[in-house]
C-alpha atoms as a PDB file:
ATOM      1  CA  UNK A   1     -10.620 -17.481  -4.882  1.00  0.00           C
ATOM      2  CA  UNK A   2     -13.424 -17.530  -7.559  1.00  0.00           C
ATOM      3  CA  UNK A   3     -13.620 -19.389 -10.427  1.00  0.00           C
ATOM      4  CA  UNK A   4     -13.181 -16.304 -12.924  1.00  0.00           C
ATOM      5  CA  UNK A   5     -10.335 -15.366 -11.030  1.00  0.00           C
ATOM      6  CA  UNK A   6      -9.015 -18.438 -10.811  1.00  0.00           C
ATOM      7  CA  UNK A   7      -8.813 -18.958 -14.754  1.00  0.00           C
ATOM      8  CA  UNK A   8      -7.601 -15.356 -14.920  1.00  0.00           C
ATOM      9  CA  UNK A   9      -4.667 -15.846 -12.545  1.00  0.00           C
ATOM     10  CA  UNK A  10      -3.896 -19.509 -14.769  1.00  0.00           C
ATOM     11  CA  UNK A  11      -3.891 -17.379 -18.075  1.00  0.00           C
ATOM     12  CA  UNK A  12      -1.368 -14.700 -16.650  1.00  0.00           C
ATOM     13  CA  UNK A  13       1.007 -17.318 -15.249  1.00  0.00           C
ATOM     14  CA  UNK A  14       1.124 -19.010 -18.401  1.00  0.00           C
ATOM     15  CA  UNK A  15       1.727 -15.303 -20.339  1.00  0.00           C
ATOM     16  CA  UNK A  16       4.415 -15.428 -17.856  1.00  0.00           C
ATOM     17  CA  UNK A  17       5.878 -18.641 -18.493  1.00  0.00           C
ATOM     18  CA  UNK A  18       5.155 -19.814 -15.256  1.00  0.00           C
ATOM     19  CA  UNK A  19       6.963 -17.275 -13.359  1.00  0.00           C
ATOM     20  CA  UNK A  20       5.088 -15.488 -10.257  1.00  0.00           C
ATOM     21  CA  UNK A  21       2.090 -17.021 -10.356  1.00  0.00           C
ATOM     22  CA  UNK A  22       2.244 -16.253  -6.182  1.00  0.00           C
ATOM     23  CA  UNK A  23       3.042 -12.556  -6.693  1.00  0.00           C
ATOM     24  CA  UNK A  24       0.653 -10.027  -7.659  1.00  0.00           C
ATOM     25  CA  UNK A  25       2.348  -7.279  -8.854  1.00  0.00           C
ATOM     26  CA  UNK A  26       0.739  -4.300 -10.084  1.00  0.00           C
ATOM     27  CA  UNK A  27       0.685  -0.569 -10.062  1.00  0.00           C
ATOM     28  CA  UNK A  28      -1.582   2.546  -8.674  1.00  0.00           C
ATOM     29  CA  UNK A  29      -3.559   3.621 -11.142  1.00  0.00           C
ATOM     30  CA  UNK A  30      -5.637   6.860 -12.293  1.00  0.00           C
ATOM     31  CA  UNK A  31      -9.421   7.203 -11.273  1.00  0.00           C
ATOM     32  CA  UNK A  32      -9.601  10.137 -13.239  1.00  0.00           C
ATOM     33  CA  UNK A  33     -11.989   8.988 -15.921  1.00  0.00           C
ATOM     34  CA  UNK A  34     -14.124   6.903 -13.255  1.00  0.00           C
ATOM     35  CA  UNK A  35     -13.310   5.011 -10.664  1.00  0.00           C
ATOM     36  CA  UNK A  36     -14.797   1.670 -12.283  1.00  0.00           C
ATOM     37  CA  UNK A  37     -11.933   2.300 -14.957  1.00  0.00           C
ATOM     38  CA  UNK A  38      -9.191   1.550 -12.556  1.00  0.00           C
ATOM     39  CA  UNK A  39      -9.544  -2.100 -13.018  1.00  0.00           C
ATOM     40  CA  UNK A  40      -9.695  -1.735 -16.763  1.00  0.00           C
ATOM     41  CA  UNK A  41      -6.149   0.526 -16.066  1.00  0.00           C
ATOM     42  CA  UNK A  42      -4.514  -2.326 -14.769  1.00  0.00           C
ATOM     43  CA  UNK A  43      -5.223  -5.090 -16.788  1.00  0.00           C
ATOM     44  CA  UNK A  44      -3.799  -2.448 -19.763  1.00  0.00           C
ATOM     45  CA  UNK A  45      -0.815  -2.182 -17.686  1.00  0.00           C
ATOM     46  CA  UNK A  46      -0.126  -6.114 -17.055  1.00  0.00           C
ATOM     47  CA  UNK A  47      -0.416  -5.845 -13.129  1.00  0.00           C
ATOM     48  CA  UNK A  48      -2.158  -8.376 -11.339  1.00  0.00           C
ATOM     49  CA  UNK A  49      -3.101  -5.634  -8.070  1.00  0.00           C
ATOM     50  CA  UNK A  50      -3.932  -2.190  -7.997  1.00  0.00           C
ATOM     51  CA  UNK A  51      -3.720   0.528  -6.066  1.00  0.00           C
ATOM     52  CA  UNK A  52      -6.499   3.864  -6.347  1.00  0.00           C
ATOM     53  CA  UNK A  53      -7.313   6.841  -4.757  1.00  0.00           C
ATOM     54  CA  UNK A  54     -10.720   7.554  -3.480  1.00  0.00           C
ATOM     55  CA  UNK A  55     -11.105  11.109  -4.662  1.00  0.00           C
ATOM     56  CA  UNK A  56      -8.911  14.581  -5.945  1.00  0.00           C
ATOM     57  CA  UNK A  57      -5.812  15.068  -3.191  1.00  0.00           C
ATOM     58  CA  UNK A  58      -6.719  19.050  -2.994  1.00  0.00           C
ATOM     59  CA  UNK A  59     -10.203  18.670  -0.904  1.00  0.00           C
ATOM     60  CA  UNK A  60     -10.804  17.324   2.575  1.00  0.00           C
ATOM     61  CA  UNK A  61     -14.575  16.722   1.479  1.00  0.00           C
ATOM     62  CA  UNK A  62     -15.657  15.383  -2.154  1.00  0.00           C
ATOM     63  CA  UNK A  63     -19.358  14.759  -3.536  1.00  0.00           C
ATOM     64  CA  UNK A  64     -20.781  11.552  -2.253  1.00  0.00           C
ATOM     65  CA  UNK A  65     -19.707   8.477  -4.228  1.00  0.00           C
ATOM     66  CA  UNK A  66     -22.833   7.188  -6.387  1.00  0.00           C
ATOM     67  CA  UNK A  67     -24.153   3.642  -5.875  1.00  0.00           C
ATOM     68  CA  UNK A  68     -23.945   3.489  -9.679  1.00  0.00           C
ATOM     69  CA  UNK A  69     -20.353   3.789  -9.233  1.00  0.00           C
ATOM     70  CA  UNK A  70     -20.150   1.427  -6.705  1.00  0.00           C
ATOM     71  CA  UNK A  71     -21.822  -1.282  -8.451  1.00  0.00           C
ATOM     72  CA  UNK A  72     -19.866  -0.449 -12.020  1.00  0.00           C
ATOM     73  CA  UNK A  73     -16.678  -0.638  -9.841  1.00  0.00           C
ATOM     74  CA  UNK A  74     -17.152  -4.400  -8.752  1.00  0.00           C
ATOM     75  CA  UNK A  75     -18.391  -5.556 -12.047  1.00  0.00           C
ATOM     76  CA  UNK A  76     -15.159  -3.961 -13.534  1.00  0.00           C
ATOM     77  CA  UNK A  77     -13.426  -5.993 -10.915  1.00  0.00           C
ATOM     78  CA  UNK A  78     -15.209  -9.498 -11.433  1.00  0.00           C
ATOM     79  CA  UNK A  79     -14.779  -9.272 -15.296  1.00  0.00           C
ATOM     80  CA  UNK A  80     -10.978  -8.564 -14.763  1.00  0.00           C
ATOM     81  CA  UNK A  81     -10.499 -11.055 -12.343  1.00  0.00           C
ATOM     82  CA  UNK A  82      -9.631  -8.862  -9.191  1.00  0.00           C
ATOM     83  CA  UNK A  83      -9.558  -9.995  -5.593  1.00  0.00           C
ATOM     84  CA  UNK A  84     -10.478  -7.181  -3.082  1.00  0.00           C
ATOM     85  CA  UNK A  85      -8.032  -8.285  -1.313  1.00  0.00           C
ATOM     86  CA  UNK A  86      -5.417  -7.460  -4.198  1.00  0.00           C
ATOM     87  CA  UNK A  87      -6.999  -4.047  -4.425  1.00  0.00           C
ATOM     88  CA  UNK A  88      -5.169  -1.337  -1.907  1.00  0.00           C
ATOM     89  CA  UNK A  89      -6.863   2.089  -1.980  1.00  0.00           C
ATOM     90  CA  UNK A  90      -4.637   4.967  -0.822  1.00  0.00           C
ATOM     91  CA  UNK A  91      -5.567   7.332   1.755  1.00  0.00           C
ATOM     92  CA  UNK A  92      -5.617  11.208   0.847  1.00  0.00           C
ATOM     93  CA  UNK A  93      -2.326  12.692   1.669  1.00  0.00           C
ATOM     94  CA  UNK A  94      -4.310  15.939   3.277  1.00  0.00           C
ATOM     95  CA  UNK A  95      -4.810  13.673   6.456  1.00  0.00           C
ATOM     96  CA  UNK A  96      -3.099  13.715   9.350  1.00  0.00           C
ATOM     97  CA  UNK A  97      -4.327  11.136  11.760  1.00  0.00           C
ATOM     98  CA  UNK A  98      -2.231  12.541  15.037  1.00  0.00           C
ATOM     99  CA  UNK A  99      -1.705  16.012  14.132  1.00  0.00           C
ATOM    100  CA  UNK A 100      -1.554  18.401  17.573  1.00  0.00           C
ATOM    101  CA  UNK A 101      -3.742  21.063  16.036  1.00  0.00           C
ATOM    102  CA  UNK A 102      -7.572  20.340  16.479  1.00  0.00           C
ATOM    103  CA  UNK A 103      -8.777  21.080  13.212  1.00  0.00           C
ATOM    104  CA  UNK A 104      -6.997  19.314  11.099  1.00  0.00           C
ATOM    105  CA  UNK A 105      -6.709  16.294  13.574  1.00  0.00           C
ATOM    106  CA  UNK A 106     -10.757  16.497  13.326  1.00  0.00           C
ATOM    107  CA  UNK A 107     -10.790  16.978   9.440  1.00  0.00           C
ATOM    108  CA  UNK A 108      -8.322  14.126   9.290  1.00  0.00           C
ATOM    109  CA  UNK A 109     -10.776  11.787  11.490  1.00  0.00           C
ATOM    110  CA  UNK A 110     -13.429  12.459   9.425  1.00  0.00           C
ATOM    111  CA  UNK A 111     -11.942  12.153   6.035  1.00  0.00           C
ATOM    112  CA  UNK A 112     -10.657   8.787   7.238  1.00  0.00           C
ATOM    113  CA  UNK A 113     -13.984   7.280   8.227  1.00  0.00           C
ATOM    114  CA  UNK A 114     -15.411   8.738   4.772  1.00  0.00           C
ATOM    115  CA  UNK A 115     -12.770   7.024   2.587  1.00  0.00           C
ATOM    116  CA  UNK A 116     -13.302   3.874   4.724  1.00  0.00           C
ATOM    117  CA  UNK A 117     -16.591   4.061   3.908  1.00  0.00           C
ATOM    118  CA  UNK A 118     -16.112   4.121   0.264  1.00  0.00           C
ATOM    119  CA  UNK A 119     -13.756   1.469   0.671  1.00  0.00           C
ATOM    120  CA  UNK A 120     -16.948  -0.422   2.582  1.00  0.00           C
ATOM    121  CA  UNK A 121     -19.103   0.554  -0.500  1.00  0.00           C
ATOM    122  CA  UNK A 122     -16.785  -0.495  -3.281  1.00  0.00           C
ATOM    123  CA  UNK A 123     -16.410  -3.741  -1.674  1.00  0.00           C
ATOM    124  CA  UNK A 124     -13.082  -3.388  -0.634  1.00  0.00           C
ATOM    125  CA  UNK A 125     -11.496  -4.515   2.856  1.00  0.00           C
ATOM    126  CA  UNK A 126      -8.133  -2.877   2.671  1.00  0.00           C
ATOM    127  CA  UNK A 127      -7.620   1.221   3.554  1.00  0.00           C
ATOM    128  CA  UNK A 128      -3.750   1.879   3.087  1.00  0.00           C
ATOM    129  CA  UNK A 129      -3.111   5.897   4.339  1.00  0.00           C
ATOM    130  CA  UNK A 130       0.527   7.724   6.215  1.00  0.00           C
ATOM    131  CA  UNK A 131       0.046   7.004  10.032  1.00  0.00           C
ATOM    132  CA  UNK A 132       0.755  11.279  10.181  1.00  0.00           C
ATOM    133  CA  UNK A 133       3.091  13.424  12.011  1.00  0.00           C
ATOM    134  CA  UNK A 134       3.738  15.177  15.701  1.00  0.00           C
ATOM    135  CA  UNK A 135       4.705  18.269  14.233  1.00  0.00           C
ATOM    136  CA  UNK A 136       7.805  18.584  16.699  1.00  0.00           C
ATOM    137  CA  UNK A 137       4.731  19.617  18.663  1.00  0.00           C
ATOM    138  CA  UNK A 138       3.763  16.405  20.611  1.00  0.00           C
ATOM    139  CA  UNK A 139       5.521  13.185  21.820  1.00  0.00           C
ATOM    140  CA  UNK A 140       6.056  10.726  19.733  1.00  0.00           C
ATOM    141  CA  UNK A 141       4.023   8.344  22.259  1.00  0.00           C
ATOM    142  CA  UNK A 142       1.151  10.673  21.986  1.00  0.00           C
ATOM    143  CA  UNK A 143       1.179  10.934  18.759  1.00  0.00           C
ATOM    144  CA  UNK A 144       0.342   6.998  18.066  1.00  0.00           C
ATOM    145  CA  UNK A 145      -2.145   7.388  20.549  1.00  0.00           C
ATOM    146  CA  UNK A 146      -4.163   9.733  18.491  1.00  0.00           C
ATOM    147  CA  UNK A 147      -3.306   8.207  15.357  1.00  0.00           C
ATOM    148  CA  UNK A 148      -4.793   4.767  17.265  1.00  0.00           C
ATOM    149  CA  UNK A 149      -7.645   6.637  18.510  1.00  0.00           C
ATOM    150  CA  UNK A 150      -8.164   7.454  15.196  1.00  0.00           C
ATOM    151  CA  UNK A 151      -8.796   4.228  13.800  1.00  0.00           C
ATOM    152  CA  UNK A 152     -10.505   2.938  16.901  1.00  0.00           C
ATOM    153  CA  UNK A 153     -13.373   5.842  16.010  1.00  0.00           C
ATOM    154  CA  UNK A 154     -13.372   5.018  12.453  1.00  0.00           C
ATOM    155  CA  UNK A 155     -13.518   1.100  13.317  1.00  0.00           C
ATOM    156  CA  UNK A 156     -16.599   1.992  15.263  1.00  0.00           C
ATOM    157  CA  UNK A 157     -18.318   3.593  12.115  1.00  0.00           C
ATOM    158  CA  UNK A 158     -17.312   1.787   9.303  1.00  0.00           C
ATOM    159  CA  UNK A 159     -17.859  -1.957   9.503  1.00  0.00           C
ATOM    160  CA  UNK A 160     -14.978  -4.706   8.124  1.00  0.00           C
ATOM    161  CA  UNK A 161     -12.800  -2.103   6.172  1.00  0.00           C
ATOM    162  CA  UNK A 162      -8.873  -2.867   7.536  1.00  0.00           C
ATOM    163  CA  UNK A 163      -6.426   0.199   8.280  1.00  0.00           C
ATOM    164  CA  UNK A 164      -3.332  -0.553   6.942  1.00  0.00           C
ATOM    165  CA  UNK A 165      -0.300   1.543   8.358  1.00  0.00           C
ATOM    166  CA  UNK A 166       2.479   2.562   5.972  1.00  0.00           C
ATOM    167  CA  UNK A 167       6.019   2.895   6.774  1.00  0.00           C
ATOM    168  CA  UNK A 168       7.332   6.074   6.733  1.00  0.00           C
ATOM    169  CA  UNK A 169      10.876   7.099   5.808  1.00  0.00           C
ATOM    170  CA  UNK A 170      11.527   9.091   9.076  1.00  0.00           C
ATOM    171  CA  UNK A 171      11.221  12.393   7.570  1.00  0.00           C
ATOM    172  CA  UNK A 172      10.476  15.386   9.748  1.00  0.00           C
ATOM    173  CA  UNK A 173       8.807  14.398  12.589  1.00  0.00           C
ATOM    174  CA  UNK A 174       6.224  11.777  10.577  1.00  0.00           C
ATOM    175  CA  UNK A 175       5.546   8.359  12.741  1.00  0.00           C
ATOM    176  CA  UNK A 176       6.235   5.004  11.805  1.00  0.00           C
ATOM    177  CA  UNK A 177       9.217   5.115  10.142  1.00  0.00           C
ATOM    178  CA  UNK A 178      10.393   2.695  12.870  1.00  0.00           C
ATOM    179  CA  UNK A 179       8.918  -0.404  12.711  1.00  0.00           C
ATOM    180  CA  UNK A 180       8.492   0.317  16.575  1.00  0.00           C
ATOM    181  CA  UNK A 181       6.377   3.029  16.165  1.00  0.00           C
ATOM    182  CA  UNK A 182       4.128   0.630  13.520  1.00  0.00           C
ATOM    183  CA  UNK A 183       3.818  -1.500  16.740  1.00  0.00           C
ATOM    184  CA  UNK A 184       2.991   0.736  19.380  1.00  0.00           C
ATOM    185  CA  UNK A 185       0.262   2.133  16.944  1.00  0.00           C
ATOM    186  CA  UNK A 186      -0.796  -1.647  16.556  1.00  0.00           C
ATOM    187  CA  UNK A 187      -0.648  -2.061  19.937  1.00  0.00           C
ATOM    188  CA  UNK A 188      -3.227   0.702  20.850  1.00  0.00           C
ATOM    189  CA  UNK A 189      -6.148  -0.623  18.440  1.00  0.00           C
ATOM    190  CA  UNK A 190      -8.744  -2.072  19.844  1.00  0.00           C
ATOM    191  CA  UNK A 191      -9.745  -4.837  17.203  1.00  0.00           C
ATOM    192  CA  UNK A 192      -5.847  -5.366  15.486  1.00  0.00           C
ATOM    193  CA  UNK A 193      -7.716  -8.359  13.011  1.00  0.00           C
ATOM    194  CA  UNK A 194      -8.901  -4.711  11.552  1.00  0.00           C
ATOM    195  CA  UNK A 195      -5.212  -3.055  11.897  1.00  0.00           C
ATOM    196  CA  UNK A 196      -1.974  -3.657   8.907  1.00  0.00           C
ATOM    197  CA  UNK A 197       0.577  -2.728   7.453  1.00  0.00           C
ATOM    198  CA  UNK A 198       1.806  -1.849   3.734  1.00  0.00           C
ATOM    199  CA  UNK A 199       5.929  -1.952   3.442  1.00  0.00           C
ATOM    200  CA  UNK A 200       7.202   1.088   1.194  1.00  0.00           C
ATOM    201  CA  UNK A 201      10.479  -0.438   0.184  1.00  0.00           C
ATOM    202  CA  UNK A 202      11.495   3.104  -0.445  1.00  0.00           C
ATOM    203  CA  UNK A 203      10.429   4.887   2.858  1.00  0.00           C
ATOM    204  CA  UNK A 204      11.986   1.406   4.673  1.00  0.00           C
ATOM    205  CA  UNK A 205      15.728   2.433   2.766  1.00  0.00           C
ATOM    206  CA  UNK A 206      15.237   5.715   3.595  1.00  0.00           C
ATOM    207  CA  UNK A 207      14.555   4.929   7.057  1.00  0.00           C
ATOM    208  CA  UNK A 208      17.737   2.974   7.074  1.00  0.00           C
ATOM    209  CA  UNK A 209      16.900  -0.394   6.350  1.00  0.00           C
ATOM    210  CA  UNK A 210      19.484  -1.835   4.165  1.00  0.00           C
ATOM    211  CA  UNK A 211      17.708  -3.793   1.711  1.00  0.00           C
ATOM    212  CA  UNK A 212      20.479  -3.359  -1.286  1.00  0.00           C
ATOM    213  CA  UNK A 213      22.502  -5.311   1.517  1.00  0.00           C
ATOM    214  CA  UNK A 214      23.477  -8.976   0.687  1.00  0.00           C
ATOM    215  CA  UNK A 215      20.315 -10.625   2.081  1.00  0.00           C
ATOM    216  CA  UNK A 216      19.291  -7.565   2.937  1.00  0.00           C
ATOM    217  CA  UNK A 217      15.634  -8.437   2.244  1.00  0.00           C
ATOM    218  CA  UNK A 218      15.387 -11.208   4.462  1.00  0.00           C
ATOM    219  CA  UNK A 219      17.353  -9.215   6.817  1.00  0.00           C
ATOM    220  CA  UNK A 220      14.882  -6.778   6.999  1.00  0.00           C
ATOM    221  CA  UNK A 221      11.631  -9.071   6.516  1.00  0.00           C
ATOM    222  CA  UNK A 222      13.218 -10.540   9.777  1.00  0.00           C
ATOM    223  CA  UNK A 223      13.332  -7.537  12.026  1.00  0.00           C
ATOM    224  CA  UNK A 224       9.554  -6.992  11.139  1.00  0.00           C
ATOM    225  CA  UNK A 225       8.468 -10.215  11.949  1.00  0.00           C
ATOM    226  CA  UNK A 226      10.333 -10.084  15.656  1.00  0.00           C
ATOM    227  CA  UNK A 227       9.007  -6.212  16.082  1.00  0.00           C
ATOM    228  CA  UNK A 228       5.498  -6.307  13.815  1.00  0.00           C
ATOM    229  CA  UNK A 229       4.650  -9.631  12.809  1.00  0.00           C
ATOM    230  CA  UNK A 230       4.435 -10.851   9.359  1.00  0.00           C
ATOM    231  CA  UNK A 231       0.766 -11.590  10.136  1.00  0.00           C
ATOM    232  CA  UNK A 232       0.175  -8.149  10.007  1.00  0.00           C
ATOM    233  CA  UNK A 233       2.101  -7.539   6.718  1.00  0.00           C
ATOM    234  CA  UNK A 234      -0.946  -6.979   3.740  1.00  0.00           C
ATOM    235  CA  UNK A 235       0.640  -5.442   1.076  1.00  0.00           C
ATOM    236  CA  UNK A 236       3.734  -3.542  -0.050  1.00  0.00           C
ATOM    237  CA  UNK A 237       4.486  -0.579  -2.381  1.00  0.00           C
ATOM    238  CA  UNK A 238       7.741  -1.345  -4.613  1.00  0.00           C
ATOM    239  CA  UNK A 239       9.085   1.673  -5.368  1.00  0.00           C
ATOM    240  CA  UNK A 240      13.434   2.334  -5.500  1.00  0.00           C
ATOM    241  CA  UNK A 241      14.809   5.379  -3.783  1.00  0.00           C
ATOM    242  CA  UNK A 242      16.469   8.623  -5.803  1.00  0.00           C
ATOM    243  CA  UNK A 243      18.097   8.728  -1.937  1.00  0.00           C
ATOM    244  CA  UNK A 244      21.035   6.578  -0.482  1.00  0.00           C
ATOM    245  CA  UNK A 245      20.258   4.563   2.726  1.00  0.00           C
ATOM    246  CA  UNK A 246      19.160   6.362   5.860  1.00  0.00           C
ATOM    247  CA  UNK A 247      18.420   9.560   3.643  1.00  0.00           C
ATOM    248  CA  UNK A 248      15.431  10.350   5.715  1.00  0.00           C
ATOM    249  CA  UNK A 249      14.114  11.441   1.999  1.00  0.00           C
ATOM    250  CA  UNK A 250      10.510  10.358   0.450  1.00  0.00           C
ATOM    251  CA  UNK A 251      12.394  10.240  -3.102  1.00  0.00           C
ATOM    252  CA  UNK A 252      11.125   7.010  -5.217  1.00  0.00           C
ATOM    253  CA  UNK A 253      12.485   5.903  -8.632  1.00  0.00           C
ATOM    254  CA  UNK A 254      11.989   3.285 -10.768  1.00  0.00           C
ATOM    255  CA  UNK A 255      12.728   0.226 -10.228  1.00  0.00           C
ATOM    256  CA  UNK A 256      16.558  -0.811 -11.082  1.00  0.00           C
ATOM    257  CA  UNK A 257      17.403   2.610 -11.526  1.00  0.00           C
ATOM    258  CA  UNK A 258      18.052   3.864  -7.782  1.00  0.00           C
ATOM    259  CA  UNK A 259      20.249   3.140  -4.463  1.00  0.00           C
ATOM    260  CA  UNK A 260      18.230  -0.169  -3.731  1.00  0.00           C
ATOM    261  CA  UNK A 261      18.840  -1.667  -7.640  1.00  0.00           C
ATOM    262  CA  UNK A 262      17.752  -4.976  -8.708  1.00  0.00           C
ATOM    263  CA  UNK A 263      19.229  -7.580  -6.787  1.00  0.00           C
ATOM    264  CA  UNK A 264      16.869  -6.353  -4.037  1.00  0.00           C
ATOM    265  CA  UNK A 265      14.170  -6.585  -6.259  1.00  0.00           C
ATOM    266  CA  UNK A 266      15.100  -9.924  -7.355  1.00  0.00           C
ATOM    267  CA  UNK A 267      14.964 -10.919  -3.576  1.00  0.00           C
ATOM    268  CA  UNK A 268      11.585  -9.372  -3.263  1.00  0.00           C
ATOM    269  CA  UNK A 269       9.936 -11.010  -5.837  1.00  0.00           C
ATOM    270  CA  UNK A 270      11.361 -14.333  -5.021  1.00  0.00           C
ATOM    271  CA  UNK A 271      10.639 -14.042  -1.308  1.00  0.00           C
ATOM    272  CA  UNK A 272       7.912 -16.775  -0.252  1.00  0.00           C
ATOM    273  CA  UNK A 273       6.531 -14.748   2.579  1.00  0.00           C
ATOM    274  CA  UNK A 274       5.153 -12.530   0.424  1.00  0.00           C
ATOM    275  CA  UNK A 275       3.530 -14.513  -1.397  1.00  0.00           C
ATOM    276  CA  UNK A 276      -0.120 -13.560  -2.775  1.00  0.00           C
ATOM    277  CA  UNK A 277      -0.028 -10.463  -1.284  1.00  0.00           C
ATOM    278  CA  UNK A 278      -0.601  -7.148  -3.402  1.00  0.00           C
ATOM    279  CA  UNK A 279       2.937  -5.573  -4.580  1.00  0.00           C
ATOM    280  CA  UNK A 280       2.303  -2.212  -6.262  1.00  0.00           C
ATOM    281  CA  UNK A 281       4.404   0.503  -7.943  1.00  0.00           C
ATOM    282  CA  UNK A 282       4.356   3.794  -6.995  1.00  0.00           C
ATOM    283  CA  UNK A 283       7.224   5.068  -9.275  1.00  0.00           C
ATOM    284  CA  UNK A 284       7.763   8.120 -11.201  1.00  0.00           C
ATOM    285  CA  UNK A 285       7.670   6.329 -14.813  1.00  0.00           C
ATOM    286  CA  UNK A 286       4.758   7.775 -16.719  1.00  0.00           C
ATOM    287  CA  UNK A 287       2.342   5.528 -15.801  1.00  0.00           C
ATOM    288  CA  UNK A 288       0.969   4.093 -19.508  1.00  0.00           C
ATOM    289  CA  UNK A 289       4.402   3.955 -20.758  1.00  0.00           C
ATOM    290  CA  UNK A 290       7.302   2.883 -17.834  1.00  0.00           C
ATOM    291  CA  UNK A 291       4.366   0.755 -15.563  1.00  0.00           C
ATOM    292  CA  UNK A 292       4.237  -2.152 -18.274  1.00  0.00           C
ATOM    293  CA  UNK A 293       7.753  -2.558 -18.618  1.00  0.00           C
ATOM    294  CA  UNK A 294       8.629  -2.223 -14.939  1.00  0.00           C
ATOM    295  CA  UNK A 295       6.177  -4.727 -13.918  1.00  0.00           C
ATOM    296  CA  UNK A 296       7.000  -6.712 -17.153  1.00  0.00           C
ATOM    297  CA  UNK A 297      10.976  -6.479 -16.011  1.00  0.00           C
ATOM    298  CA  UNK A 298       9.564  -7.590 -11.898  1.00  0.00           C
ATOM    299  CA  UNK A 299       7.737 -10.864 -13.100  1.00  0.00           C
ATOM    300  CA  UNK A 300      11.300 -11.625 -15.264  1.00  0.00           C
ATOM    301  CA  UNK A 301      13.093 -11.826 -12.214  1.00  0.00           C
ATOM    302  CA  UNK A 302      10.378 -14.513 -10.672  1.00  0.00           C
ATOM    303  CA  UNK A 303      12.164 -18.376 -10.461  1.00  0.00           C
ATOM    304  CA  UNK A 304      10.332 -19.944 -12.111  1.00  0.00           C
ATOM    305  CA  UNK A 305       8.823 -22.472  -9.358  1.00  0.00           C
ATOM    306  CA  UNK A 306       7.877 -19.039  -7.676  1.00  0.00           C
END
């Protein structure tokens, strides 16, 4: 950790009293105005991580990003005192990764090694996108095999950038909203230092993993560490779910306000083995107005020792 950052994270804990000076908690923010503005976004917000997309959601190809950019992006980053490694850009939602049908499983491949790429030139080592879906078309088994081969092709042409996986909440016929599936995809890349995943605490309820249970977090943190592997956990998206458990439905709400509630999210923020990794809201609170209070209302529920 730099210096800067170091004397960044010091002043937050102490805003905080203290509390979560492990956790970085933080939101996805709007690149709207510039992509070197995201930083700027989150400081306004109070969130210690961030994550971004890397261009519009409508359009499988976007103009090339500028080195000016680039270079504005990372100063942003330095004089706000972000990590990289607490910055999670978010894959376009166009791609699917093992789709059956050729053209959109090719458009998908190359979209993915551009954003990597931009990830590569931002400075940035984490690439968070949906694994993608058989489309009731394919197996399930050959589905993570494309979705692998995927990643194995983009590893090839974009140097250091990681893949991280996200959970899925078992909707339709998407993969890897078992945490088997996350493994078997895991288990058919070639360099898995370069392979992660982000944990959706929404898609995971849906999926039916009881985290409003009693203990239910370290229930569930459990089962992924005998099936995944906590070394392969990176980052995780706190959002609560609009759905009960096992809903099958991609439905988030705000935190406290949904079928997980706030004793889970008590647990999660107190939960040592996530320590100092990026936790980031994806909820449906308008971001400049519900983001500051939710992540405010996250860092009160820190022990204080935490």
């Amino acid at each position: 950790m730099s210096a800067r950052k170091k004397v960044a994270s010091k002043r937050k804990a102490a805003e905080r009293g203290d509390r979560g000076s492990n956790k970085y908690i933080g939101a996805h923010v709007s690149i709207s105005d510039g992509i070197w503005k995201a930083a700027q976004a989150c400081t306004d917000i109070g969130g210690r991580s961030f994550a971004l997309f890397m261009g519009s959601q409508r359009q499988w190809t976007r103009p090339p990003l500028s080195a000016t950019a680039a270079a504005k992006f990372q100063e942003q980053c330095k004089l706000h005192g972000f990590d990289p490694a607490h910055i999670v850009p978010h894959g376009s939602y166009l791609m699917n990764c093992g789709s059956p049908k050729r053209d959109v499983s090719e458009k998908s491949q190359a979209l993915l090694i551009d954003e990597m790429g931009r990830c590569h030139a931002l400075g940035l080592r984490l690439y968070n996108f949906h694994p993608g879906s058989s489309l009731d078309t394919i197996t399930t088994e050959k589905c993570m095999e494309k979705i692998a081969g995927a990643i194995n092709h983009a590893h090839r042409q974009v140097p250091t950038v990681v893949t991280v996986l996200e959970n899925m909440c078992c909707q339709g016929y998407t993969v890897g909203g078992k945490f088997s599936e996350l493994r078997g995809i895991i288990d058919r890349v070639r360099d898995q230092s370069r392979v992660a995943v982000c944990l959706d605490t929404c898609h995971a309820f849906a999926a039916g993993y009881d985290l409003a249970a009693v203990d239910g977090v370290k229930t569930v943190l459990d089962e992924f560490d005998r099936i995944v592997g906590l070394q392969y956990l990176e980052a995780v998206h706190l959002n609560d779910s609009k759905g009960p458990l096992g809903c099958h439905l991609d439905r988030h709400e705000d935190i406290g306000k949904g079928k997980i509630g706030l004793a889970a999210f008590r647990d999660i923020v107190n939960e040592p083995r996530l320590d100092n990794i990026p936790m980031i809201l994806e909820t449906p609170g308008r971001p400049r107005f519900e983001y500051p209070q939710q992540i405010k209302l996250l860092y009160s529920l820190c022990d204080a020792e935490n």
